[in-house]
Protein backbone atom coordinates (compact mmCIF):
# COMPACT_ATOMS: atom_id res chain seq x y z
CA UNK A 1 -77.13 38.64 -68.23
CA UNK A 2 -75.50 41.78 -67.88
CA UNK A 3 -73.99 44.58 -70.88
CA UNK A 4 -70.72 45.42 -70.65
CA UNK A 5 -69.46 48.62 -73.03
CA UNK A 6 -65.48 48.93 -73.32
CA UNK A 7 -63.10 49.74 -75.65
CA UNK A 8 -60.46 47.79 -76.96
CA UNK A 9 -56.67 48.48 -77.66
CA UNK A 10 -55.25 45.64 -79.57
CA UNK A 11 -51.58 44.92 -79.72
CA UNK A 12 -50.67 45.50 -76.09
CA UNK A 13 -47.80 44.12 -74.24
CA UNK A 14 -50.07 42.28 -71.87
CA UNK A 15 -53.75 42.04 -71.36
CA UNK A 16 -55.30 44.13 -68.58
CA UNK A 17 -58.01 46.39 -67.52
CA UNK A 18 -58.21 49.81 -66.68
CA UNK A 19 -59.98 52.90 -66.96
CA UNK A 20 -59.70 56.30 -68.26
CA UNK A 21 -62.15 59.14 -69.26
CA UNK A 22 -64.25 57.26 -71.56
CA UNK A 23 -64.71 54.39 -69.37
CA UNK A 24 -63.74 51.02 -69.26
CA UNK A 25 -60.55 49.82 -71.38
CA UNK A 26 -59.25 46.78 -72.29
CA UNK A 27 -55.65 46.00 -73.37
CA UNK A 28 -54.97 43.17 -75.44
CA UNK A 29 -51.75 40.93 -76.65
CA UNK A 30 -53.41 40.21 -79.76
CA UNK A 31 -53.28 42.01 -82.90
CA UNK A 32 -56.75 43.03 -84.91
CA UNK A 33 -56.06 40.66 -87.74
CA UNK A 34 -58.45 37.81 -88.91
CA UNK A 35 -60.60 38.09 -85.24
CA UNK A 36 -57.68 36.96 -83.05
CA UNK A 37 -58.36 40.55 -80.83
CA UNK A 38 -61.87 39.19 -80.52
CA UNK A 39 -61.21 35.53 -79.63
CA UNK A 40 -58.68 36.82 -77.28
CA UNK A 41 -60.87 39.66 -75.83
CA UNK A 42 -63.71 37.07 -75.20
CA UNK A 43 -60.79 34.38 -74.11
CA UNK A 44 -59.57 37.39 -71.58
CA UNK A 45 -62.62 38.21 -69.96
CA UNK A 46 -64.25 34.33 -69.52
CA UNK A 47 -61.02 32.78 -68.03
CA UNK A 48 -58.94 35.93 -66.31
CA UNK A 49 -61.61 38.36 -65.43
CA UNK A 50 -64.89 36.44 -64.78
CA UNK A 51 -63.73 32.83 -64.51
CA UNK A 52 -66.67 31.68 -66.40
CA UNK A 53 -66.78 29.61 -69.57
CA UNK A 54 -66.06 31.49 -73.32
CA UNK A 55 -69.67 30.35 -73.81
CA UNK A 56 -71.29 33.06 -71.39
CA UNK A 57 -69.16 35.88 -72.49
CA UNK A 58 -70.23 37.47 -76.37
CA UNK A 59 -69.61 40.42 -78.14
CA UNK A 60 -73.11 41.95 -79.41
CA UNK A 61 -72.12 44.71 -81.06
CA UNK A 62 -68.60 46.34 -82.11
CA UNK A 63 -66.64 42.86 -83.84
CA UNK A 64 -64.87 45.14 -86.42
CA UNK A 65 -64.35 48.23 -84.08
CA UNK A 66 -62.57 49.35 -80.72
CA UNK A 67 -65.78 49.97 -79.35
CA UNK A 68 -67.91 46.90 -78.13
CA UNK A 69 -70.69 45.68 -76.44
CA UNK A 70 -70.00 42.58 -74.64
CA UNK A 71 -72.57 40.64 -72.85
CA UNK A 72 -71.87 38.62 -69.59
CA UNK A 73 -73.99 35.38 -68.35
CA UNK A 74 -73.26 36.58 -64.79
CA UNK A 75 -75.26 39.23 -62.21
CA UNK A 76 -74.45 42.76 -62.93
CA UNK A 77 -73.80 43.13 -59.54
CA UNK A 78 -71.06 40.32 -59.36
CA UNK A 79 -69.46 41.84 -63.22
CA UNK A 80 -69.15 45.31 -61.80
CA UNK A 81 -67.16 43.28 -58.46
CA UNK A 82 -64.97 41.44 -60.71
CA UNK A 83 -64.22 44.53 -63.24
CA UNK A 84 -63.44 46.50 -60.11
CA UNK A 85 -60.66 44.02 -58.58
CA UNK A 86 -59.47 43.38 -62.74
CA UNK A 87 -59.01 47.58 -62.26
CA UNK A 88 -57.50 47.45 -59.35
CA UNK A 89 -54.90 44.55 -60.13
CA UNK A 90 -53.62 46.64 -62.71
């Protein structure tokens, strides 16, 4: 298992990943309404990033706030890879 800490920014034109001064961020096409920036931020990362199941990706901490802890059911080694090429893709 390895502890991811991003921020979110809901309401995006697309989903993506990037980074900027206070680390990792994570754009969303979902809007912060009724948990659909959740289900789509844990959606996002499982299928897109990580192309793991929904089940091995949770938030821990952070489900009413831009900040959040997420935790992956994957290596930290092999989430730091995969965050790096999501970066990098743009």
């Amino acid at each position: 298992m390895t502890t991811l800490s991003l921020r979110v920014k809901p309401n995006a034109g697309r989903c993506g990943l990037a980074e900027d001064a206070r680390g990792l961020l994570v754009k969303l096409d979902a809007p912060p309404v009724d948990g659909a920036a959740n289900e789509r931020l844990v959606r996002f990362l499982a299928r897109e990033v990580f192309g793991i199941p929904q089940s091995d990706v949770t938030i821990v901490k952070g489900l009413r706030g831009r900040n959040k802890v997420v935790q992956v059911d994957l290596p930290e080694a092999r989430v730091h890879e995969l965050v790096r090429e999501a970066v990098l893709a743009g």
